[in-house]
Protein backbone atom coordinates (compact mmCIF):
# COMPACT_ATOMS: atom_id res chain seq x y z
CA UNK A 1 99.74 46.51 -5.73
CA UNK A 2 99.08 43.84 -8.47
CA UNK A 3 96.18 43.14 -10.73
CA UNK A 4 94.51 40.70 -8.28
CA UNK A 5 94.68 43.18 -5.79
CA UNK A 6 93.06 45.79 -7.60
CA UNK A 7 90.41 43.53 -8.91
CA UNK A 8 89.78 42.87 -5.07
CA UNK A 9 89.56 46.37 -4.67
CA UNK A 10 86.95 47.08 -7.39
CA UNK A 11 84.53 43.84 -6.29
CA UNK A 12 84.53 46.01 -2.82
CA UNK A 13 83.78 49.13 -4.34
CA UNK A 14 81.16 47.81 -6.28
CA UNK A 15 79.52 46.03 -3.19
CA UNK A 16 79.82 48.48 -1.44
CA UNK A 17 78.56 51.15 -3.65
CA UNK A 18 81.54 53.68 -2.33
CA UNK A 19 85.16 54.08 -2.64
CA UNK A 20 85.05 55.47 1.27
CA UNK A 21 83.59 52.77 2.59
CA UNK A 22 86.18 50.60 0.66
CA UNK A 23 89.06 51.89 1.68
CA UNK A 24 88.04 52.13 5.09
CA UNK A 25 87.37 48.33 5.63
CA UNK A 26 90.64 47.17 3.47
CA UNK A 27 92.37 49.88 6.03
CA UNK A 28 93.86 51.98 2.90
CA UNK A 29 94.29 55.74 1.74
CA UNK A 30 90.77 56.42 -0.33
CA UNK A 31 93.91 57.80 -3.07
CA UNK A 32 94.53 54.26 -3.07
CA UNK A 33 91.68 52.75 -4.14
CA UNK A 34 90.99 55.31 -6.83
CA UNK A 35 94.20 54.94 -8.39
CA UNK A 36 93.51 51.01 -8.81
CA UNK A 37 90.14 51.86 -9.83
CA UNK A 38 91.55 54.52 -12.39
CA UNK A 39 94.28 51.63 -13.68
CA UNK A 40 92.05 49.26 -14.45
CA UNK A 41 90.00 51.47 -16.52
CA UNK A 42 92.91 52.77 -18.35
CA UNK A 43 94.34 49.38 -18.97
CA UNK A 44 90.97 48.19 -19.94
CA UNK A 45 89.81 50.89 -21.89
CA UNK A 46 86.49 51.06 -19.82
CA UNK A 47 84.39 53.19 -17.68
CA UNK A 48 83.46 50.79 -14.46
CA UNK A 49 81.67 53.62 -12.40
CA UNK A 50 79.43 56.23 -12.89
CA UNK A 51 80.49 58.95 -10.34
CA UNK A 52 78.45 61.53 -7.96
CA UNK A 53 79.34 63.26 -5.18
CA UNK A 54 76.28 60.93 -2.95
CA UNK A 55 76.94 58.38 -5.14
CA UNK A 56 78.94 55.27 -6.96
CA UNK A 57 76.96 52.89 -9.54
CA UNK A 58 78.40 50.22 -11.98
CA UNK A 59 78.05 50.80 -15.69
CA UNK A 60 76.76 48.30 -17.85
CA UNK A 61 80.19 47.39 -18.76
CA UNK A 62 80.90 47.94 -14.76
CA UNK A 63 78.82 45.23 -14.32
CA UNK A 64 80.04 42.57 -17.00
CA UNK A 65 83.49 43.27 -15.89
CA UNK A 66 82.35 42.66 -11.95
CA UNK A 67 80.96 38.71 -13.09
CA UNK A 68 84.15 38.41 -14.86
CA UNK A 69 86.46 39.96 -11.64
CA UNK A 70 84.49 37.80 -8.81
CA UNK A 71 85.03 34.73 -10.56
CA UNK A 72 88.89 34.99 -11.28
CA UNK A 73 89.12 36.18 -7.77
CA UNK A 74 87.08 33.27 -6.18
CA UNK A 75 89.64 30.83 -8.93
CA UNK A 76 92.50 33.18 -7.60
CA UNK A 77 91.26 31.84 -3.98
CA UNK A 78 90.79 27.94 -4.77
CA UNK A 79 94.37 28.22 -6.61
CA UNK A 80 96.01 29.89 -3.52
CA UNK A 81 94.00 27.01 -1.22
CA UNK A 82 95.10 23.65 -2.91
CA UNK A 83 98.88 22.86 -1.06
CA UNK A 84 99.84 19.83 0.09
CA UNK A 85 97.49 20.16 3.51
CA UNK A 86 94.10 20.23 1.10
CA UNK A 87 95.35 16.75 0.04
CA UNK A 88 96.49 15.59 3.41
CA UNK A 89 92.71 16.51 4.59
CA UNK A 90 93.92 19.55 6.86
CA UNK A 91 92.95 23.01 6.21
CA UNK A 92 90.05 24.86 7.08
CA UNK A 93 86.47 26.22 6.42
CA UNK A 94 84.95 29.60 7.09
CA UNK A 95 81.54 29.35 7.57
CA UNK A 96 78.45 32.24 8.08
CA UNK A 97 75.44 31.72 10.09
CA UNK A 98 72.55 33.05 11.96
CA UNK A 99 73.98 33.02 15.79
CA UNK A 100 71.60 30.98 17.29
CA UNK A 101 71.77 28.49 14.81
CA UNK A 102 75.83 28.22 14.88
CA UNK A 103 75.42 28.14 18.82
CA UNK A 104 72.16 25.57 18.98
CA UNK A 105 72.91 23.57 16.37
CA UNK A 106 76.05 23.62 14.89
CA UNK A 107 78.70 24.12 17.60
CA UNK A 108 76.94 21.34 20.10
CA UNK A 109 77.44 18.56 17.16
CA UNK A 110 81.44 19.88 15.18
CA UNK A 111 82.84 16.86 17.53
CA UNK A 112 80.95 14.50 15.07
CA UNK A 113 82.85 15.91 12.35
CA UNK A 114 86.20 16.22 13.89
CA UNK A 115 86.23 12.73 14.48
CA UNK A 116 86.54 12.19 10.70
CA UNK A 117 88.74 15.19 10.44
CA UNK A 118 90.54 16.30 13.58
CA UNK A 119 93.21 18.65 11.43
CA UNK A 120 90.66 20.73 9.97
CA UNK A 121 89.80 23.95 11.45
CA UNK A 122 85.78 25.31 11.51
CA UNK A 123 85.83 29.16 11.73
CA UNK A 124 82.48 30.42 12.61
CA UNK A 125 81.31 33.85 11.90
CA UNK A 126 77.65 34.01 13.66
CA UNK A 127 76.01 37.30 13.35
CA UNK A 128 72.51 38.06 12.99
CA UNK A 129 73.06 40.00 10.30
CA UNK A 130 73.30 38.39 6.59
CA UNK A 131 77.06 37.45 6.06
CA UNK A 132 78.44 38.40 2.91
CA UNK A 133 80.31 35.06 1.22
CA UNK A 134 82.35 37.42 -0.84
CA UNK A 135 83.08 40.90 1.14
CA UNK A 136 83.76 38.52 4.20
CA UNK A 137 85.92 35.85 1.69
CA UNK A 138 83.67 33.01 3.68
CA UNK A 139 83.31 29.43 2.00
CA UNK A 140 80.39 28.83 2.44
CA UNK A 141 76.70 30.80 4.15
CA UNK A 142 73.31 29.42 5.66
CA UNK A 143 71.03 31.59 5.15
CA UNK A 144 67.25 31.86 6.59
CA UNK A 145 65.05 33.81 4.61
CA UNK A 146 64.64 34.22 0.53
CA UNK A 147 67.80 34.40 -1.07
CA UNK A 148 68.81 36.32 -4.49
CA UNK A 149 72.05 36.08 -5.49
CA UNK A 150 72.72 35.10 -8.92
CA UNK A 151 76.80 35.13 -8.33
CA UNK A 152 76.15 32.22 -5.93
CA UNK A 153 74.96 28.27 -5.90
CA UNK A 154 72.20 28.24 -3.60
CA UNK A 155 71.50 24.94 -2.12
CA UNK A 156 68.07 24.70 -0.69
CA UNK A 157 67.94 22.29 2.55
CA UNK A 158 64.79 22.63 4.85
CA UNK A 159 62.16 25.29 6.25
CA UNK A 160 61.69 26.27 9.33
CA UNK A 161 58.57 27.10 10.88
CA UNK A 162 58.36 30.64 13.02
CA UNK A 163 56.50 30.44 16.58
CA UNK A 164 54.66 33.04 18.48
CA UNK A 165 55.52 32.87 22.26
CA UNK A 166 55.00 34.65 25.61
CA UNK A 167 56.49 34.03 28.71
CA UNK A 168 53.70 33.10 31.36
CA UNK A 169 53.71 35.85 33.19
CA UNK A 170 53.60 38.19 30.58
CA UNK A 171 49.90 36.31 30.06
CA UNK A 172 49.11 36.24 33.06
CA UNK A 173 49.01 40.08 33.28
CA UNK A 174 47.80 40.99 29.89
CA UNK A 175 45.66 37.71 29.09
CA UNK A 176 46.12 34.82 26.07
CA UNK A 177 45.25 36.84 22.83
CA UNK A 178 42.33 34.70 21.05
CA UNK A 179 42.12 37.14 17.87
CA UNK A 180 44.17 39.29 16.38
CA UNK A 181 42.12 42.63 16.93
CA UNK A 182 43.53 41.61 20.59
CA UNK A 183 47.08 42.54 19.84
CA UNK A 184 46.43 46.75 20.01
CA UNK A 185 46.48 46.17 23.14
CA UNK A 186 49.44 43.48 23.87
CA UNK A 187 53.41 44.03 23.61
CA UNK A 188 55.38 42.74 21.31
CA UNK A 189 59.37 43.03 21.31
CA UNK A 190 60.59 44.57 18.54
CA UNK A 191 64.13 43.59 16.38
CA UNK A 192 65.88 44.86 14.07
CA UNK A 193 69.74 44.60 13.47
CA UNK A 194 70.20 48.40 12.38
CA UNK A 195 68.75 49.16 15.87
CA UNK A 196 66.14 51.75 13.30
CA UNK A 197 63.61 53.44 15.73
CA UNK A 198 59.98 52.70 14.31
CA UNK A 199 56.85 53.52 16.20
CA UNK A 200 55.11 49.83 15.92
CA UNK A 201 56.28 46.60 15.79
CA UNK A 202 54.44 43.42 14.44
CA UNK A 203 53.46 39.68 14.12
CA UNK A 204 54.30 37.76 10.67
CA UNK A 205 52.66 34.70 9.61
CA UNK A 206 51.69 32.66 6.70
CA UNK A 207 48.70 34.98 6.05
CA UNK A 208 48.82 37.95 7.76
CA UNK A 209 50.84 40.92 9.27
CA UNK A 210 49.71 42.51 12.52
CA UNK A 211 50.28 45.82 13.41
CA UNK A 212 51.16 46.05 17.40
CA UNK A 213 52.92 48.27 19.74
CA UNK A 214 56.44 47.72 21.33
CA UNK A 215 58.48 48.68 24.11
CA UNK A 216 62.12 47.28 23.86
CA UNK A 217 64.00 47.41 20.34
CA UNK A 218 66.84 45.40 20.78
CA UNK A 219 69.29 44.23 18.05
CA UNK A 220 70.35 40.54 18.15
CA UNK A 221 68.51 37.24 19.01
CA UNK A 222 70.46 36.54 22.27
CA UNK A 223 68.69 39.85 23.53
CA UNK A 224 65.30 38.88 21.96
CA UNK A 225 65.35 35.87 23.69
CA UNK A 226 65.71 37.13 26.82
CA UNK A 227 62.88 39.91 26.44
CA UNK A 228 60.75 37.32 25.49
CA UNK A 229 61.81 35.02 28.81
CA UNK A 230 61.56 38.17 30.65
CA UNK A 231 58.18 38.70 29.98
CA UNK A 232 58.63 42.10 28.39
CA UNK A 233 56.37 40.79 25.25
CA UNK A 234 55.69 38.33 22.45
CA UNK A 235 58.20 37.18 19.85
CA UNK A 236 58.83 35.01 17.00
CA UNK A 237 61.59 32.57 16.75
CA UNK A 238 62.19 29.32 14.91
CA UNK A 239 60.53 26.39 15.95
CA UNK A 240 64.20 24.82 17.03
CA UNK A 241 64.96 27.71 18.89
CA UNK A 242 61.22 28.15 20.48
CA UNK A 243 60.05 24.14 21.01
CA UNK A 244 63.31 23.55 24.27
CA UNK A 245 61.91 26.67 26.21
CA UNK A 246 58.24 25.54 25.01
CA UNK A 247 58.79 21.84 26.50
CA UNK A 248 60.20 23.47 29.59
CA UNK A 249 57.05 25.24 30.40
CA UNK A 250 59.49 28.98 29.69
CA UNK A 251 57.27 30.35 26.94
CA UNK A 252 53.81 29.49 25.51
CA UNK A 253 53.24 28.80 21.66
CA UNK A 254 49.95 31.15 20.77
CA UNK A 255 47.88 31.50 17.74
CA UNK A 256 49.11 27.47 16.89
CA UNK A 257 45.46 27.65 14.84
CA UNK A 258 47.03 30.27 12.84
CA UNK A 259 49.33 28.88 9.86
CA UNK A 260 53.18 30.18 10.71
CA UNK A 261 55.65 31.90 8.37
CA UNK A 262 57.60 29.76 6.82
CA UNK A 263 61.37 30.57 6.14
CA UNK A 264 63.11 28.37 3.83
CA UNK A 265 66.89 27.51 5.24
CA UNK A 266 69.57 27.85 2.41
CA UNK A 267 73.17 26.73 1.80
CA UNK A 268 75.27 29.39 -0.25
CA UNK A 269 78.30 28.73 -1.80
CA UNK A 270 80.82 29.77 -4.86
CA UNK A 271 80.56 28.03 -8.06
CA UNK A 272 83.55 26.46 -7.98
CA UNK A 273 83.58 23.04 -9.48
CA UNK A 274 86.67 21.72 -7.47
CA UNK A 275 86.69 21.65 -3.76
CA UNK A 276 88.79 19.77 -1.21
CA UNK A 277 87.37 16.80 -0.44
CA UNK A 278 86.97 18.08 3.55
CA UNK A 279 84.86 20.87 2.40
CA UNK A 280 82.78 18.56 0.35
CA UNK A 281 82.15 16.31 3.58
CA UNK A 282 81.57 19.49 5.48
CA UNK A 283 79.23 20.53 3.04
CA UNK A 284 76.85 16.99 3.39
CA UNK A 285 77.18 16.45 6.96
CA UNK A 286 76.16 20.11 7.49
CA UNK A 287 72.99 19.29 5.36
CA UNK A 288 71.97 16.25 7.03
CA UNK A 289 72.48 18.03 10.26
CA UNK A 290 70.20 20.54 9.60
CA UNK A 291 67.71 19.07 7.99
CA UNK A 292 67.44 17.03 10.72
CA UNK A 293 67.42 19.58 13.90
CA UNK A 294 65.25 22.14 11.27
């Protein structure tokens, strides 16, 4: 095991908050990664973690060393990345996204791109959870939502507005909700990605958070969809995602007096300041993309 490998070893265990959890996504003995843990701190002359028996935190010097380790890992990367193919414009990009956005959006329109660059490779990882850029080793992230991350370049590229919708005959048995006192006695579907049991569920919007009751948790979109379709109760989706099945006559908008949440849509990437000139492309055309199907 070499230097870079136990640097890449101690960004994990930092992330992660625990050398068990480390070990078992890199697939190694838990010895292992506490031995490169313990060799960089001899060989530094520094403690990097304060240790518990429920717990793993960074020192203060933990944490300097961490800005220092991600970056010469993320150089390590680039370095490792620039062979003849980056200059002959073949390669490829790992991207992160929301799954309905990779499959709605993005997926539907890659032909555009291949045309300009058929020897470059696109691998998607959509999940409705937030991808990781660094855990995951991904080039670049969209993210919807607020983003904090101050080891990333965040590139801000649209909002998208969130829509309240029924299915029709989910209002045709329990009635179009006019106020929001209404909703005690409505159904909403409830998500989360943990799958956490809760006992209510709610409404977001610009304003206001309502308080209603729920009878189906489910734990991706594709699912929440589907309730919503089914007429099991009311959700909230992105305007791109809710305006098709709107215009079809699938779901009903409500509450469009109400202002809507807001989500701003972000680009993440590394701050690198050299990229192959693919990437770059990728990069633009993804933005003008989105900005204009968001």
């Amino acid at each position: 095991m070499d230097k870079i490998d136990r640097l890449k070893i101690f960004c994990l265990v930092a992330e992660k908050q625990s050398f068990a959890q480390a070990a078992l996504q890199l697939g190694l003995p838990r010895s292992n990664v506490t031995y490169a843990i313990q060799t960089l701190e001899k060989e530094y002359e520094v403690l990097l973690f304060y240790r518990t028996t429920r717990k793993v935190a960074l020192t203060h010097e933990g944490s300097l060393f961490y800005d220092e380790a991600v970056r010469l890992v993320t150089q390590l990367k680039e370095l490792n990345r620039f062979k003849t193919h980056v200059r002959s414009q073949e390669g490829k990009i790992s991207i992160g996204m929301p799954k309905r956005l990779a499959t709605q959006v993005l997926i539907p329109h890659l032909s555009a791109f291949y045309q300009r660059y058929p020897k470059v490779k696109v691998l998607v990882n959509g999940s409705d959870d937030f991808s990781n850029l660094i855990e995951q080793q991904l080039d670049c992230v969209v993210r919807v939502g607020q983003v904090q991350d101050e080891y990333l370049l965040i590139r801000p590229i649209s909002q998208t507005e969130i829509w309240t919708v029924a299915a029709p005959q989910y209002l045709a048995e329990f009635g179009e909700p006019q106020r929001f006192e209404e909703l005690q006695q409505h159904f909403a579907v409830d998500y989360h990605v943990a799958k956490h049991y809760r006992e209510w569920s709610g409404l977001l919007f610009q304003a206001h958070r309502v308080k209603m009751p729920y009878r189906l948790l489910v734990e991706n979109t594709e699912a929440y969809i589907q309730a919503g379709l089914a007429g099991i109760g009311m959700i909230q989706i992105p305007e791109f995602d809710a305006a098709p099945y709107v215009q079809q006559g699938q779901l009903q908008q409500l509450f469009t007096d109400i202002p809507s949440l807001q989500l701003p849509v972000s680009l993440l990437l590394t701050d690198r300041q050299y990229r192959p000139k693919y990437f770059q492309d990728f990069i633009d055309w993804l933005e003008e993309l989105l900005k204009t199907k968001l």
